[in-house]
PDB file of N, CA and C in Angstrom:
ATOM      1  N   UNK A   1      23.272  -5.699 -14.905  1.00  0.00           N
ATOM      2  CA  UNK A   1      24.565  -6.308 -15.057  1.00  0.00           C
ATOM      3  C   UNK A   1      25.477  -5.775 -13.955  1.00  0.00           C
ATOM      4  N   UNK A   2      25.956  -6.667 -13.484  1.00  0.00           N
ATOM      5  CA  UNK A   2      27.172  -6.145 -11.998  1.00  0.00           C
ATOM      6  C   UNK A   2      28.109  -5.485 -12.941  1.00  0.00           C
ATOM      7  N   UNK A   3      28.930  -4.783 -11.629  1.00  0.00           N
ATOM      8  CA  UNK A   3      29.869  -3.954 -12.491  1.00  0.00           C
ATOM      9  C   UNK A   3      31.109  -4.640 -12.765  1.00  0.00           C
ATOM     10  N   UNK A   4      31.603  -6.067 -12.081  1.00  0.00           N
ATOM     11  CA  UNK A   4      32.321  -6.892 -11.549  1.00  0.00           C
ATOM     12  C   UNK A   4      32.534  -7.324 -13.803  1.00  0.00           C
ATOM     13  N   UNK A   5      31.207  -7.704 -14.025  1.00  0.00           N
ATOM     14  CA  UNK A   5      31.200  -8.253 -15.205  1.00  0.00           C
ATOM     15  C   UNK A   5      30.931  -7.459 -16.618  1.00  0.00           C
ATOM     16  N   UNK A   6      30.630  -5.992 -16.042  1.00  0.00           N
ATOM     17  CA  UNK A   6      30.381  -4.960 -17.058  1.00  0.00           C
ATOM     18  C   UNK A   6      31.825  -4.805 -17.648  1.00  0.00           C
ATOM     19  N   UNK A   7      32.854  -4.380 -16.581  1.00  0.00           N
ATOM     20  CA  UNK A   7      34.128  -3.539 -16.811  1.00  0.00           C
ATOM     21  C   UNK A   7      34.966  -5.131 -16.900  1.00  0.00           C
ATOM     22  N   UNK A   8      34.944  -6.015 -16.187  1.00  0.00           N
ATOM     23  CA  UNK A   8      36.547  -6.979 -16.496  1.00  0.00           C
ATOM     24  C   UNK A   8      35.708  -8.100 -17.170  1.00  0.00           C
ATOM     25  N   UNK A   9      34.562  -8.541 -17.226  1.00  0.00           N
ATOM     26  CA  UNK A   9      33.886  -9.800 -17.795  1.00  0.00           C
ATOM     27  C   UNK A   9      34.218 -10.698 -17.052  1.00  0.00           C
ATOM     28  N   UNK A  10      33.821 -10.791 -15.383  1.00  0.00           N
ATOM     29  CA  UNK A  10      33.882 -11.817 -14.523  1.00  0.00           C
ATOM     30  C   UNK A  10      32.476 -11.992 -14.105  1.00  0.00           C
ATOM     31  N   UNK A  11      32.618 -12.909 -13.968  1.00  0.00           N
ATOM     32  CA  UNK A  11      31.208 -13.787 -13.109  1.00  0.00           C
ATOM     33  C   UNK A  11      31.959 -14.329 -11.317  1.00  0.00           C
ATOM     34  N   UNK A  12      30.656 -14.249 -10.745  1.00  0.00           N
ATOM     35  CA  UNK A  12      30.942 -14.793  -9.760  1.00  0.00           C
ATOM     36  C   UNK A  12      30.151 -14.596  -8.697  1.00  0.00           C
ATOM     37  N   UNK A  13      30.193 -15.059  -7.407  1.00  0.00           N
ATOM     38  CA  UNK A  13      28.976 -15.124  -6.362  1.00  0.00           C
ATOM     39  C   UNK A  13      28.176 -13.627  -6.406  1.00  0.00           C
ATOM     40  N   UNK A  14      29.226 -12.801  -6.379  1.00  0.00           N
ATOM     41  CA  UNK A  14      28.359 -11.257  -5.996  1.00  0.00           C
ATOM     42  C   UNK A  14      27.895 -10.926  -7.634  1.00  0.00           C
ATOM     43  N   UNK A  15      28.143 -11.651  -8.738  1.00  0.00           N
ATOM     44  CA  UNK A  15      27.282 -11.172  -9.692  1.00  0.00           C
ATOM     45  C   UNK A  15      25.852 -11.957  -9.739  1.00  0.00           C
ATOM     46  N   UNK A  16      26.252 -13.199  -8.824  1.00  0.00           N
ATOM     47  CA  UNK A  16      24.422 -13.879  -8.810  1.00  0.00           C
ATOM     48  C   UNK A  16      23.967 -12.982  -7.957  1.00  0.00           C
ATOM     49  N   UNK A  17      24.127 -12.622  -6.715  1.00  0.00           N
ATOM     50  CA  UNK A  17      23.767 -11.663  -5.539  1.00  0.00           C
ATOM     51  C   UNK A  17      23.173 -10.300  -5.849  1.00  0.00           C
ATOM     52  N   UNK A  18      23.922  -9.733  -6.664  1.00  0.00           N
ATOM     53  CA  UNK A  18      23.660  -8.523  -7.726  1.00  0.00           C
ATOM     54  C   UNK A  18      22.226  -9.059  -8.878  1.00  0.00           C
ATOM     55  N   UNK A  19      22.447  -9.927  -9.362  1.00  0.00           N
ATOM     56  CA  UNK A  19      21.034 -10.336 -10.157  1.00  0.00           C
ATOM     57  C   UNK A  19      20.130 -10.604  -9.546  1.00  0.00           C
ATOM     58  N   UNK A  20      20.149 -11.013  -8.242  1.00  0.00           N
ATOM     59  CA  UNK A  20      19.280 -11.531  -7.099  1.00  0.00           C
ATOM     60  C   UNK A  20      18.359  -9.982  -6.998  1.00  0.00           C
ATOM     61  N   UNK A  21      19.509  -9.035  -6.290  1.00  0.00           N
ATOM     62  CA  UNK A  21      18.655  -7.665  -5.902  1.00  0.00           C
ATOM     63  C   UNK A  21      17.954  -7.165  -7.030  1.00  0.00           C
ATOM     64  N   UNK A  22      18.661  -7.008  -8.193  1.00  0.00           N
ATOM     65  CA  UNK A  22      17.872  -6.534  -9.391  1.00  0.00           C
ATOM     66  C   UNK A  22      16.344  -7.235  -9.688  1.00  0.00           C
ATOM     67  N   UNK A  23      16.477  -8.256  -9.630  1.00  0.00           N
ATOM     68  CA  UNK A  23      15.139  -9.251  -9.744  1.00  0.00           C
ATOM     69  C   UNK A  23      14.118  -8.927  -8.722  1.00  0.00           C
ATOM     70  N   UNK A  24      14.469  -8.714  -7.380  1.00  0.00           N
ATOM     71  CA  UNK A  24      13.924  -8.409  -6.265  1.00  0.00           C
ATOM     72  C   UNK A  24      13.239  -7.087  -6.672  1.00  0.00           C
ATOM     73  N   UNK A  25      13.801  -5.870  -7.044  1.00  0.00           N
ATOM     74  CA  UNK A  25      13.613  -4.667  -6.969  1.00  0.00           C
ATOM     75  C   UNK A  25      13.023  -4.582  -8.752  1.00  0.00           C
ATOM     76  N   UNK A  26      12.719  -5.435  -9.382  1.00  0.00           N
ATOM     77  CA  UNK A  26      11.991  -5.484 -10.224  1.00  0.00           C
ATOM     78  C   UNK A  26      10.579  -6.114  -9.933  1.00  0.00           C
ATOM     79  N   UNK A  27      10.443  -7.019  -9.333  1.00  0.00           N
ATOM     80  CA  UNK A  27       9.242  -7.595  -8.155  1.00  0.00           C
ATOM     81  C   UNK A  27       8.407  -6.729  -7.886  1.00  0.00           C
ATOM     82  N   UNK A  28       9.648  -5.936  -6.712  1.00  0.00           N
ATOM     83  CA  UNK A  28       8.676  -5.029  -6.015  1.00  0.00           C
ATOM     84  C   UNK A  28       8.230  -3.783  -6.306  1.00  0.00           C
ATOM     85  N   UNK A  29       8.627  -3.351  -7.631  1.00  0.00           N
ATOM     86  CA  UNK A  29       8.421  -1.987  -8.082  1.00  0.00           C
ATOM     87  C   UNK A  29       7.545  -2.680  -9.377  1.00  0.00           C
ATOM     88  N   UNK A  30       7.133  -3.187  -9.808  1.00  0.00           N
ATOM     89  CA  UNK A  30       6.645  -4.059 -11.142  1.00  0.00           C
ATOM     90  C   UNK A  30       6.885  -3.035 -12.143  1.00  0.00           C
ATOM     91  N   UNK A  31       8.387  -2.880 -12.543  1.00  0.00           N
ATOM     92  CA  UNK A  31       8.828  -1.798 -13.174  1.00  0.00           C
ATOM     93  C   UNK A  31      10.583  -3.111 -13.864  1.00  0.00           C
ATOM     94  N   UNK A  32      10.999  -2.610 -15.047  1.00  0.00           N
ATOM     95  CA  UNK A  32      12.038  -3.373 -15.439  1.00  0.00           C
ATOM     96  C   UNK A  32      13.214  -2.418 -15.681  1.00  0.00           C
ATOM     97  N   UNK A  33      14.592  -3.308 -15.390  1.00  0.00           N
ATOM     98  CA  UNK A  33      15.622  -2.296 -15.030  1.00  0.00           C
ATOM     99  C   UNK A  33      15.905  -1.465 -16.156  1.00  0.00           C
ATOM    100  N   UNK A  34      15.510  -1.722 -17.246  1.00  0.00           N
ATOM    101  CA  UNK A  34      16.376  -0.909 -18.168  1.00  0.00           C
ATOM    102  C   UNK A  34      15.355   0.104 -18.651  1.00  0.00           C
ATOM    103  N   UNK A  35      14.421   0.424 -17.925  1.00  0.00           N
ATOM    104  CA  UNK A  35      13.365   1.711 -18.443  1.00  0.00           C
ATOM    105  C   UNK A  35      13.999   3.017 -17.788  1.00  0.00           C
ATOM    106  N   UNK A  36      13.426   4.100 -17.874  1.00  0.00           N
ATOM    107  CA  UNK A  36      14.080   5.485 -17.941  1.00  0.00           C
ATOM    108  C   UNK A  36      13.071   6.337 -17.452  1.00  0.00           C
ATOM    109  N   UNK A  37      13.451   6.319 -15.749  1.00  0.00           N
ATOM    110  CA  UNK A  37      12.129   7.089 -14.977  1.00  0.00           C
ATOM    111  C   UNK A  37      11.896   8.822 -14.883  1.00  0.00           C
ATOM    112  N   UNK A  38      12.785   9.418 -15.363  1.00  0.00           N
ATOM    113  CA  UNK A  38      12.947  10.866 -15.860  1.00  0.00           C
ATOM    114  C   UNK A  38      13.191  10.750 -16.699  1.00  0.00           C
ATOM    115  N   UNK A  39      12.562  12.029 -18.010  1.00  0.00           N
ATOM    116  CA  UNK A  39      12.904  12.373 -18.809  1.00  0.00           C
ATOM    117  C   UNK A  39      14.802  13.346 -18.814  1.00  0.00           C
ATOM    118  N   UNK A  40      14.588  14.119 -18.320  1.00  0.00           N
ATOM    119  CA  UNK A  40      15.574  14.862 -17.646  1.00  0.00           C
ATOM    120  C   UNK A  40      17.406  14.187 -17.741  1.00  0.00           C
ATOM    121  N   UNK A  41      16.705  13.199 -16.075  1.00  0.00           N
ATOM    122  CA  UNK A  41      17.964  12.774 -15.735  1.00  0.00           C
ATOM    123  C   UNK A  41      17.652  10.904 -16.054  1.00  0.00           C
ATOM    124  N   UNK A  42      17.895  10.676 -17.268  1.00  0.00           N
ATOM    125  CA  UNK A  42      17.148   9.046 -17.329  1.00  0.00           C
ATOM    126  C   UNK A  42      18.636   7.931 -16.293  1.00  0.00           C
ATOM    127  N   UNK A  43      17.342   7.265 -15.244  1.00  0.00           N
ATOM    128  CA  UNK A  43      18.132   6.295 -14.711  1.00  0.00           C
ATOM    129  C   UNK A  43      17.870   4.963 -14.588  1.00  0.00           C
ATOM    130  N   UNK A  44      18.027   4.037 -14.591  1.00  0.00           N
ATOM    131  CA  UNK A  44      17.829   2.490 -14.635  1.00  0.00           C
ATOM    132  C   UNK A  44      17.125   2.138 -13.622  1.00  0.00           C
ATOM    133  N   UNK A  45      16.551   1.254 -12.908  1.00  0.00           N
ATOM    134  CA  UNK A  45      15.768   1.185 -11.636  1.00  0.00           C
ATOM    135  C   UNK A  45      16.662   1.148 -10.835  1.00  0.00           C
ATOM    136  N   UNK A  46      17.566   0.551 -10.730  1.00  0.00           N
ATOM    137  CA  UNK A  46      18.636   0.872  -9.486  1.00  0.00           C
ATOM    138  C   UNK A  46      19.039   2.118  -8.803  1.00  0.00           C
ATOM    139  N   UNK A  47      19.294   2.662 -10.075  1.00  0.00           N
ATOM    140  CA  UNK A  47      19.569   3.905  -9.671  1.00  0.00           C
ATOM    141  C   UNK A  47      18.426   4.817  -9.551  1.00  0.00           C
ATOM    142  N   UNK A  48      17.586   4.605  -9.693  1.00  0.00           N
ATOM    143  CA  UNK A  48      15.628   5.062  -9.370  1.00  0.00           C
ATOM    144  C   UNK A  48      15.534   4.849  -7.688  1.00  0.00           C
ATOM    145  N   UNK A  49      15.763   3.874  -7.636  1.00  0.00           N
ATOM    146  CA  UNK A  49      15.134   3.154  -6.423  1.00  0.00           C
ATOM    147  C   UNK A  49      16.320   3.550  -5.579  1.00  0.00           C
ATOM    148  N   UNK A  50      17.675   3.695  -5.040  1.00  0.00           N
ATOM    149  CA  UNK A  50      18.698   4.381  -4.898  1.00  0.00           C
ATOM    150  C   UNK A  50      18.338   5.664  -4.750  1.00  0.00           C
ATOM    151  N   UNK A  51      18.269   6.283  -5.472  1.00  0.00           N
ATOM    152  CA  UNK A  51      17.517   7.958  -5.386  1.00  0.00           C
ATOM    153  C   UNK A  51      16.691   7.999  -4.679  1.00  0.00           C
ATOM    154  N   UNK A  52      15.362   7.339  -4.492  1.00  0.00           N
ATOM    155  CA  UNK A  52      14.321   7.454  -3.859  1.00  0.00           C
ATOM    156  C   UNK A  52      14.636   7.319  -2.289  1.00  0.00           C
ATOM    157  N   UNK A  53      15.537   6.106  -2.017  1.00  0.00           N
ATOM    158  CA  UNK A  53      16.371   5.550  -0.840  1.00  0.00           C
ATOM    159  C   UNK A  53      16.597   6.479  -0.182  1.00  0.00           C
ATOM    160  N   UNK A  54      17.851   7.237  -0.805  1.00  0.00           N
ATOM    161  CA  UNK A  54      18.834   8.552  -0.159  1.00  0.00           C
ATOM    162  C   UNK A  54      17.571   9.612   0.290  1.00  0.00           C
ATOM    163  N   UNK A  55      16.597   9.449  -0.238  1.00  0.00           N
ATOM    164  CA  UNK A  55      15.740  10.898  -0.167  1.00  0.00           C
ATOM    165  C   UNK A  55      14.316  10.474   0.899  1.00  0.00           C
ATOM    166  N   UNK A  56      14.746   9.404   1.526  1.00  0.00           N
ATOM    167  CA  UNK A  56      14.130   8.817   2.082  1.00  0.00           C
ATOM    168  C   UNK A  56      12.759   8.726   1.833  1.00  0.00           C
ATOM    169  N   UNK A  57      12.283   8.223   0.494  1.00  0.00           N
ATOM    170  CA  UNK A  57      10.875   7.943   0.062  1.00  0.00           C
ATOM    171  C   UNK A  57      10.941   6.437  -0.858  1.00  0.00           C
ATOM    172  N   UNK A  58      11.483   5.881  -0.031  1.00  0.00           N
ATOM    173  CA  UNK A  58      11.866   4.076  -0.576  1.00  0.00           C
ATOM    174  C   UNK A  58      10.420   3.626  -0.962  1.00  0.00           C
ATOM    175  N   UNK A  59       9.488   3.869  -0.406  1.00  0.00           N
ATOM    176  CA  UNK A  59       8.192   2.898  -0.306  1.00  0.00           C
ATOM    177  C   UNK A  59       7.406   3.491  -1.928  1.00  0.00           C
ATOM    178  N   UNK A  60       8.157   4.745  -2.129  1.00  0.00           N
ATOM    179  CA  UNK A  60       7.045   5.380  -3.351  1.00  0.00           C
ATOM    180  C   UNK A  60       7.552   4.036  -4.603  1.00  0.00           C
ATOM    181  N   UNK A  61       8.500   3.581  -4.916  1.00  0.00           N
ATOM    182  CA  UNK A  61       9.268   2.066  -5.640  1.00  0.00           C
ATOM    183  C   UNK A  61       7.905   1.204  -5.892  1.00  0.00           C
ATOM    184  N   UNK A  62       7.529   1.028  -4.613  1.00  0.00           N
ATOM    185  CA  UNK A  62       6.775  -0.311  -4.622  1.00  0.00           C
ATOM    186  C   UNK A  62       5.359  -0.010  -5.613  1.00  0.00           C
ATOM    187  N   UNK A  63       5.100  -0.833  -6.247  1.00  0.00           N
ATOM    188  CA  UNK A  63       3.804  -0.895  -6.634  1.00  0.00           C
ATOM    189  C   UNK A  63       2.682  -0.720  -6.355  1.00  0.00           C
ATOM    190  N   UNK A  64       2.292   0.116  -6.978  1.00  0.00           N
ATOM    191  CA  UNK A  64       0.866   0.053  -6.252  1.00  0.00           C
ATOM    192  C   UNK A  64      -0.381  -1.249  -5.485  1.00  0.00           C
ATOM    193  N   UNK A  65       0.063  -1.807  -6.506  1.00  0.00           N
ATOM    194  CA  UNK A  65      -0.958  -2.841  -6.537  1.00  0.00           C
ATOM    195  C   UNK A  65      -0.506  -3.826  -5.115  1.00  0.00           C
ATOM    196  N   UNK A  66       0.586  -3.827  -4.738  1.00  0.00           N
ATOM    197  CA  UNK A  66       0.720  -4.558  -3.483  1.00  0.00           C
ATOM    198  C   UNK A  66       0.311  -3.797  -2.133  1.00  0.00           C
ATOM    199  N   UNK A  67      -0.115  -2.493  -2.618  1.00  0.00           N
ATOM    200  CA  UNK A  67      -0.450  -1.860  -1.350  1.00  0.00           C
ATOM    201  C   UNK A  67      -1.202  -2.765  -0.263  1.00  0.00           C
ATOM    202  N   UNK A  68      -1.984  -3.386  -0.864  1.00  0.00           N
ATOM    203  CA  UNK A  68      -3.208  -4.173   0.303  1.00  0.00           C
ATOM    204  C   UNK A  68      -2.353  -5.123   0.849  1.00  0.00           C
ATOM    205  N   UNK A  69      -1.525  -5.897   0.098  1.00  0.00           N
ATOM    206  CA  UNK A  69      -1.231  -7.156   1.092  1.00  0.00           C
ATOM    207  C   UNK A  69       0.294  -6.983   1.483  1.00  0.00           C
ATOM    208  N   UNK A  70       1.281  -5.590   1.753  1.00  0.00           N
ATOM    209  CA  UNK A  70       1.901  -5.630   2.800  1.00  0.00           C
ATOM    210  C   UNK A  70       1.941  -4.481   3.823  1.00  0.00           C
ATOM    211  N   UNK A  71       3.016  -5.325   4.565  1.00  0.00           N
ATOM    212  CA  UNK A  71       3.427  -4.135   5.768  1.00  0.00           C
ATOM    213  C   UNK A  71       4.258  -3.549   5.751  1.00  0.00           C
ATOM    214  N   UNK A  72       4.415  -2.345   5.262  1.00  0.00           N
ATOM    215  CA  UNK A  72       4.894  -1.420   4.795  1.00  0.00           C
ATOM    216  C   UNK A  72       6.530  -1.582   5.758  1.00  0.00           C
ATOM    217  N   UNK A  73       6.112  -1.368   7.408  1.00  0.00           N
ATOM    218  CA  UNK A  73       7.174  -0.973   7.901  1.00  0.00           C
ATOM    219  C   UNK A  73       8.211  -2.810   7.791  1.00  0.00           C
ATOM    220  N   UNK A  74       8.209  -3.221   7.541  1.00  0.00           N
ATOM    221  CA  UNK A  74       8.881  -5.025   7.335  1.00  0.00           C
ATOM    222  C   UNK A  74       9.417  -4.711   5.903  1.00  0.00           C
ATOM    223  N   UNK A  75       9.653  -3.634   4.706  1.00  0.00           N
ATOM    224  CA  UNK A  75       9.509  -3.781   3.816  1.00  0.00           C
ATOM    225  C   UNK A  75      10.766  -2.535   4.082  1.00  0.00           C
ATOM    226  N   UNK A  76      10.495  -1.787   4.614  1.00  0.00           N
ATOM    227  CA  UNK A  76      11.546  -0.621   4.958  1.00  0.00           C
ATOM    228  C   UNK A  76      12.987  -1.398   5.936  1.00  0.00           C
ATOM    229  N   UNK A  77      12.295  -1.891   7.150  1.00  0.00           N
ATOM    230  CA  UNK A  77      13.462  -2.523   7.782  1.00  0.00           C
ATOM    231  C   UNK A  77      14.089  -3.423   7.066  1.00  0.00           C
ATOM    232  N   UNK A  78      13.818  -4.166   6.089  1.00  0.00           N
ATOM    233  CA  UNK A  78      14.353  -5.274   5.246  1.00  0.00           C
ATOM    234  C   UNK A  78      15.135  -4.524   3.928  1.00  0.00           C
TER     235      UNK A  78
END
């Protein structure tokens, strides 16, 4: 959920845009946003995949199972 529509209850282009990435980054991690990837510190995939980002290990996200059919570095620049 954007934050646009969490906190005031608006809709609008950047909340489709925002559902867009979420969908995307549910794709490519074959993981769903509202699971809880630490016990510890539980975070949503956004904020999973975000973490991983900053710590520069973006690619560990992706699924395994797509390992064979991409290119890793097209997946980082994008």
């Amino acid at each position: 959920m954007s934050s646009e529509f969490a906190f005031h209850g608006l809709v609008s282009i950047k909340t489709d845009v925002f559902s867009f990435g979420v969908m995307l980054l549910e794709l490519v991690s074959g993981r769903k946003n509202m699971s809880c990837f630490h016990a510890v510190h539980p975070l949503n995939l956004i904020g999973y995949a975000w973490r991983l980002w900053i710590q520069g290990r973006g690619l560990e996200l992706m699924d395994a199972t797509m390992d064979e059919f991409c290119q890793f570095a097209l997946i980082i620049k994008y």
